[in-house]
N, C-alpha and C. Protein backbone atom coordinates (compact mmCIF):
# COMPACT_ATOMS: atom_id res chain seq x y z
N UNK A 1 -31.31 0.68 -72.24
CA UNK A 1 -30.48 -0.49 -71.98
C UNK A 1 -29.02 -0.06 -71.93
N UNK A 2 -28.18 -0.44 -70.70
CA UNK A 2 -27.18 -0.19 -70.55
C UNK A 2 -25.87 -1.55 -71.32
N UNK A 3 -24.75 -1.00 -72.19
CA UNK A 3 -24.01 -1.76 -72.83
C UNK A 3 -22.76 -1.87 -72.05
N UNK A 4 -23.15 -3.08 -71.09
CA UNK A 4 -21.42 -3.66 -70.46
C UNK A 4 -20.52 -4.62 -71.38
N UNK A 5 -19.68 -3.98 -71.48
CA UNK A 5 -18.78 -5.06 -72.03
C UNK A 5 -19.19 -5.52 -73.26
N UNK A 6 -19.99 -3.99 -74.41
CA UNK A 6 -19.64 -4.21 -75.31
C UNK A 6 -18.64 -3.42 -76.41
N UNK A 7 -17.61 -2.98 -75.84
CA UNK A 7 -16.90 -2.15 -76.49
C UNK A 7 -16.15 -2.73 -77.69
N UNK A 8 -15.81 -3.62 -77.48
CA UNK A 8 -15.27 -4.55 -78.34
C UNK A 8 -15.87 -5.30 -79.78
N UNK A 9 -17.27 -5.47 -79.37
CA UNK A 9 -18.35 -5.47 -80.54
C UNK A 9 -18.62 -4.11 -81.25
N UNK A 10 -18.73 -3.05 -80.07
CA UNK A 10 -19.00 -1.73 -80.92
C UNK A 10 -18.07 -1.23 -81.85
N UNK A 11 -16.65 -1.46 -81.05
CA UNK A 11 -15.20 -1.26 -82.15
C UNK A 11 -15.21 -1.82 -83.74
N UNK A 12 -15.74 -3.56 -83.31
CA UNK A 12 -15.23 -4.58 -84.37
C UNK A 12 -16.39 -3.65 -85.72
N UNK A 13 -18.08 -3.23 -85.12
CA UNK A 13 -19.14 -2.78 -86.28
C UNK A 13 -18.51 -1.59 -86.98
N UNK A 14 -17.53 -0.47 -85.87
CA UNK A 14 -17.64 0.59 -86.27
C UNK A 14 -16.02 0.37 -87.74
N UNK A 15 -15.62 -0.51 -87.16
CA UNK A 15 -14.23 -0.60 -88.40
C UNK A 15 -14.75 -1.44 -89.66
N UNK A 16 -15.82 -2.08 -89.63
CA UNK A 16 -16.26 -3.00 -90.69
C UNK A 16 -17.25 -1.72 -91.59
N UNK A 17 -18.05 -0.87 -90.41
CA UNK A 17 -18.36 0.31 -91.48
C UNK A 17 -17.53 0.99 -92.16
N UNK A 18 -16.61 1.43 -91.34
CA UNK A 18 -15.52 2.27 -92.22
C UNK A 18 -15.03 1.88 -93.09
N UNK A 19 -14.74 0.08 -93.62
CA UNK A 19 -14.25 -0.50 -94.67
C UNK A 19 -15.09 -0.77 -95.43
N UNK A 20 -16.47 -0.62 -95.18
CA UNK A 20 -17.32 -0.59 -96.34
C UNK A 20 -17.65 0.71 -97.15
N UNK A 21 -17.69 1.61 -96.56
CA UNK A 21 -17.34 3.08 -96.77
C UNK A 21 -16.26 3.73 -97.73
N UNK A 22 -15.39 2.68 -97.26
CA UNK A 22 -13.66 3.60 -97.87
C UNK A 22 -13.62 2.57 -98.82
N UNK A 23 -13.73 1.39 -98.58
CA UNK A 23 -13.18 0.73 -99.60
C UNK A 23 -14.15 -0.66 -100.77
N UNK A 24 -14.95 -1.32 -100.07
CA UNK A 24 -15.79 -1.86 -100.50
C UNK A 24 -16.60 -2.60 -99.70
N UNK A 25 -17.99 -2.78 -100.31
CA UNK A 25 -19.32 -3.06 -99.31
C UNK A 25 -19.14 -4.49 -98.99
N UNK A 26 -19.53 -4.23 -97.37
CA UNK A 26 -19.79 -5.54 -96.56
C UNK A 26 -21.46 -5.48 -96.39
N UNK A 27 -21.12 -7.23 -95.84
CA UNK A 27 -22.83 -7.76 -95.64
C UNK A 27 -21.97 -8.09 -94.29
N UNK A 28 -23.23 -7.68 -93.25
CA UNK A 28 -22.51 -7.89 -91.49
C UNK A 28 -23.68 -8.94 -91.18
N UNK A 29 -23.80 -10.13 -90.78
CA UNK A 29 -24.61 -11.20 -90.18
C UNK A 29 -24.32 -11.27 -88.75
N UNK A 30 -25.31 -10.67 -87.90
CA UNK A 30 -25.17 -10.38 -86.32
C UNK A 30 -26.18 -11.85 -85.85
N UNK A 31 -25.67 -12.88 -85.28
CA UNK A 31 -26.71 -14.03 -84.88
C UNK A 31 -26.12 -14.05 -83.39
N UNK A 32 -27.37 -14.82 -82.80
CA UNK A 32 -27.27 -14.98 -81.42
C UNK A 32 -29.19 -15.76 -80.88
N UNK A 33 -28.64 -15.93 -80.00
CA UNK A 33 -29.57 -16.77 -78.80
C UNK A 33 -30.63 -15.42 -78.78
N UNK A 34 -31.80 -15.55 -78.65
CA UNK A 34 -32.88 -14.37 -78.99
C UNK A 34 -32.87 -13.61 -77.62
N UNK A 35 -33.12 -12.61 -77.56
CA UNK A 35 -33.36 -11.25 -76.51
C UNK A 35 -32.31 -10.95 -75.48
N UNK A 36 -30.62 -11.20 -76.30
CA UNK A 36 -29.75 -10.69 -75.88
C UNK A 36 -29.00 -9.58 -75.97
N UNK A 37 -29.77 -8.70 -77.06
CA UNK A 37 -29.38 -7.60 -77.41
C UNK A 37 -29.01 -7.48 -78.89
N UNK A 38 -29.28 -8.30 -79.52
CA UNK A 38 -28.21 -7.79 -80.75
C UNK A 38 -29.03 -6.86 -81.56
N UNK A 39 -30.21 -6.14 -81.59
CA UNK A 39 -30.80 -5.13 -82.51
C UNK A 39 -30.36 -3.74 -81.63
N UNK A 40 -30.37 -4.20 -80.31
CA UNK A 40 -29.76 -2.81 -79.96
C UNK A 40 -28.72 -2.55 -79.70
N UNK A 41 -27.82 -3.82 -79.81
CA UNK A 41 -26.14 -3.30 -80.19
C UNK A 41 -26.25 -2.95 -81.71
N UNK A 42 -27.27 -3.04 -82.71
CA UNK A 42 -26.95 -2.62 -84.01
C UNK A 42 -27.39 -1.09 -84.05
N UNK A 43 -28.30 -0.74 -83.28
CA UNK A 43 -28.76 0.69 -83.38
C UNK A 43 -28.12 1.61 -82.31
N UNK A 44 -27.05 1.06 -81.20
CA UNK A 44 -25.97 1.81 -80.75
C UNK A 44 -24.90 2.01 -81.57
N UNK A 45 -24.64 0.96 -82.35
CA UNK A 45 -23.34 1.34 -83.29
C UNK A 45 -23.93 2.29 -84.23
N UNK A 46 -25.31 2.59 -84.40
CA UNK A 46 -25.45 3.39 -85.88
C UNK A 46 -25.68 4.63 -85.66
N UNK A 47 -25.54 4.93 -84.03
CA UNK A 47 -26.29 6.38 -83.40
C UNK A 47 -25.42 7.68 -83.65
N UNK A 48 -24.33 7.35 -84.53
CA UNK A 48 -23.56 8.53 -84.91
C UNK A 48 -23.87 9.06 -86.12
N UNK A 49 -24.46 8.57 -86.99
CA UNK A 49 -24.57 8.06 -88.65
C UNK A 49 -25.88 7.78 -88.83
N UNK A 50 -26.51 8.22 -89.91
CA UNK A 50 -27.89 8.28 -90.97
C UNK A 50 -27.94 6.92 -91.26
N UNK A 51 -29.08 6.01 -90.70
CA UNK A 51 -29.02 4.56 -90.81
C UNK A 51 -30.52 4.41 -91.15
N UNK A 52 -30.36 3.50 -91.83
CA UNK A 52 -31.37 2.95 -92.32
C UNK A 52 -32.22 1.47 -91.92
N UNK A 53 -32.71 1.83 -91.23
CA UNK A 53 -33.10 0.41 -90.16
C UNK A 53 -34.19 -0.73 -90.43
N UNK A 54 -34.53 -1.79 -91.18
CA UNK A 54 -35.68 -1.95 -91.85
C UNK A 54 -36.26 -2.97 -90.66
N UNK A 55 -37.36 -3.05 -90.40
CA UNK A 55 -37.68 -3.95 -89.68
C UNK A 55 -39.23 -4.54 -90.20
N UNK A 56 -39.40 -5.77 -90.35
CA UNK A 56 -40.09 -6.47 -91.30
C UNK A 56 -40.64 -7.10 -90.36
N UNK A 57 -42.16 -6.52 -90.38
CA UNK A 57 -43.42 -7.49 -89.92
C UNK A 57 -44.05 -7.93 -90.21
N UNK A 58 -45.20 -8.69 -89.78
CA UNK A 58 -46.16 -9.28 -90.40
C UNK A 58 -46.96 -8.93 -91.59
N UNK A 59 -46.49 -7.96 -92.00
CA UNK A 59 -47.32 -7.36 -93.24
C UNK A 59 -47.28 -7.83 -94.58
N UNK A 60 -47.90 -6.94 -95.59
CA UNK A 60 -47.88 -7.79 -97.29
C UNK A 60 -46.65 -6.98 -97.67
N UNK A 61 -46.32 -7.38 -98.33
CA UNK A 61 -44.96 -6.92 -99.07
C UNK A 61 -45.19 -5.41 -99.40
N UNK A 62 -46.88 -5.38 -100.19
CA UNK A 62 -46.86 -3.61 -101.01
C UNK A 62 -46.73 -2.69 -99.33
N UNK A 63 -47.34 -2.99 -98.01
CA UNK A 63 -47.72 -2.20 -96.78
C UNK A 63 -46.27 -2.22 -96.24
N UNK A 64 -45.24 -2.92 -96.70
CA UNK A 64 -43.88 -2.99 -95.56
C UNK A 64 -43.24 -1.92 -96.93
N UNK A 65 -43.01 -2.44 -97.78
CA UNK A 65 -42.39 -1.20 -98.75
C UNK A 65 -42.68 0.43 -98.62
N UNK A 66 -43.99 0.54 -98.84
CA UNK A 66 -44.51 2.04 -98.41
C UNK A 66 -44.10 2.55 -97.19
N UNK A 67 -44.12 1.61 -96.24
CA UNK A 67 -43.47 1.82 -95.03
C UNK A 67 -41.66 2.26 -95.15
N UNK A 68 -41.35 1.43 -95.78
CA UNK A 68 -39.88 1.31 -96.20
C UNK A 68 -39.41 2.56 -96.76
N UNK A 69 -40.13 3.20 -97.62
CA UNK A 69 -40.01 4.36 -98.38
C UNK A 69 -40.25 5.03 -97.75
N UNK A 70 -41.02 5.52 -96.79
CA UNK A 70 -41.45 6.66 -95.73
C UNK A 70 -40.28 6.87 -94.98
N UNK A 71 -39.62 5.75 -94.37
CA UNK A 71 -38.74 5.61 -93.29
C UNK A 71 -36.86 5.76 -94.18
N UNK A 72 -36.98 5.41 -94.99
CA UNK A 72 -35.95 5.92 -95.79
C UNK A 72 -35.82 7.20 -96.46
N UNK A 73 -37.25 7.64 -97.09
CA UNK A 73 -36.80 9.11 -97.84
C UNK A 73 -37.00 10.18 -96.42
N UNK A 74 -37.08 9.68 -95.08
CA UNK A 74 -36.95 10.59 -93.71
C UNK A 74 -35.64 10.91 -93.46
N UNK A 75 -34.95 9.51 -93.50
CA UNK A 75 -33.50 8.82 -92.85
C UNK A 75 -32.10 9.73 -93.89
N UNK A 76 -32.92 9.47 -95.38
CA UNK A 76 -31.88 9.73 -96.17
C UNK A 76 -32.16 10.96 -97.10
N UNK A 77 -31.49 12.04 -96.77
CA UNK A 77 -32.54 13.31 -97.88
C UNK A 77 -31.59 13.07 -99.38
N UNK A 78 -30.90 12.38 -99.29
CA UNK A 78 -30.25 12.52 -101.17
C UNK A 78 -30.84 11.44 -102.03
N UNK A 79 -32.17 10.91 -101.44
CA UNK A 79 -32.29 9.47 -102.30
C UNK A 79 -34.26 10.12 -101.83
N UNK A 80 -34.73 9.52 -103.23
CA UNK A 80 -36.11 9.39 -102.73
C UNK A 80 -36.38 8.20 -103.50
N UNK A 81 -37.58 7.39 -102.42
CA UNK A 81 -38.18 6.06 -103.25
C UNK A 81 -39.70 6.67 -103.12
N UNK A 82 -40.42 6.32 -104.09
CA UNK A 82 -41.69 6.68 -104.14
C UNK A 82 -42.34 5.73 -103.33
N UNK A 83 -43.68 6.56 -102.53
CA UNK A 83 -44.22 5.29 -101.86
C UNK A 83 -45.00 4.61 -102.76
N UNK A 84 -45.03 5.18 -103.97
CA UNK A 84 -46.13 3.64 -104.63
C UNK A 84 -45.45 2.71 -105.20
N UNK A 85 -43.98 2.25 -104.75
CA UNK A 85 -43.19 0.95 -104.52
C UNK A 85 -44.21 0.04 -103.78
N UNK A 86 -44.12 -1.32 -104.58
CA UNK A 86 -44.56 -2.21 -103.80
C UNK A 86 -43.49 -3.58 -104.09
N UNK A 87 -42.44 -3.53 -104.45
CA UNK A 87 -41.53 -5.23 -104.32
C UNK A 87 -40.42 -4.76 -103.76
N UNK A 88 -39.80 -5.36 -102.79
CA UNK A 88 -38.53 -5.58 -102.07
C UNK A 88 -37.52 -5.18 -103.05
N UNK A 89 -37.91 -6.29 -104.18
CA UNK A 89 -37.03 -5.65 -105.42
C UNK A 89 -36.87 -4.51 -105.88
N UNK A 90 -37.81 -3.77 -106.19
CA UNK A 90 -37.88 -2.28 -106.41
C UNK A 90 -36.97 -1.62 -105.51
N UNK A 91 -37.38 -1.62 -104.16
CA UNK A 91 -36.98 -0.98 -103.08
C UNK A 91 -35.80 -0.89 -103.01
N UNK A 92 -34.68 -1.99 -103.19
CA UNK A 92 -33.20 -2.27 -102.60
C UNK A 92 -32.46 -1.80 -104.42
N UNK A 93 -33.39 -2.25 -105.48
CA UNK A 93 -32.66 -1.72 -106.41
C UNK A 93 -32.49 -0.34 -106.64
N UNK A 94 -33.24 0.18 -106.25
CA UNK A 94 -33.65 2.17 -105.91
C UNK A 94 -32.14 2.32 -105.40
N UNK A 95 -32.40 1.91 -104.26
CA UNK A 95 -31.53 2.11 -103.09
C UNK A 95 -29.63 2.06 -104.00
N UNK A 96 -29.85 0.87 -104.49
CA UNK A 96 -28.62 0.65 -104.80
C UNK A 96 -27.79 1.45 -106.23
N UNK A 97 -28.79 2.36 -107.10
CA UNK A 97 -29.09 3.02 -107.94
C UNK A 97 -28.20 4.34 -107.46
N UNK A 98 -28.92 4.65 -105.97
CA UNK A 98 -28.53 5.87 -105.58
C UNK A 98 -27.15 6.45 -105.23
């Protein structure tokens, strides 16, 4: 997918990372009208940088976590979550531990 005329969105993600980075953590809420792009304007802004991408399907909580942990201790080599995590809770408190 080609990005016209989003330089201006890519600018606004890439300075809100850097201020969460340098100085203190943001929560970014990307909304919009459905299948206009906004998951892959989030994974163009992250294509420079070790991102952590969660994407939540139909599954039970213990099968999306294990998943979660696979795809994170890949993404991130200074952090490991065990896959026999099974609560969201577990998962993000790990995370936030690290």
């Amino acid at each position: 997918m080609k990005f016209y005329n989003r330089e201006k969105e890519l600018a606004l993600l890439e300075k809100t990372r850097q201020i969460a980075f340098t100085q203190h953590s943001q929560l970014t809420v990307l909304t919009g009208r459905r299948r206009i792009g906004k998951t892959k304007l989030i994974l163009k802004s992250c294509e420079e940088s070790p991102t952590v991408y969660l994407f939540v399907s139909r599954s039970n909580e213990a099968m999306l976590c294990r998943g979660f942990a696979q795809h994170i201790n890949s993404v991130l080599s200074n952090i490991f979550i065990p896959e026999s995590i099974n609560s969201f809770a577990d998962v993000f408190e790990m995370l936030m531990r690290a």
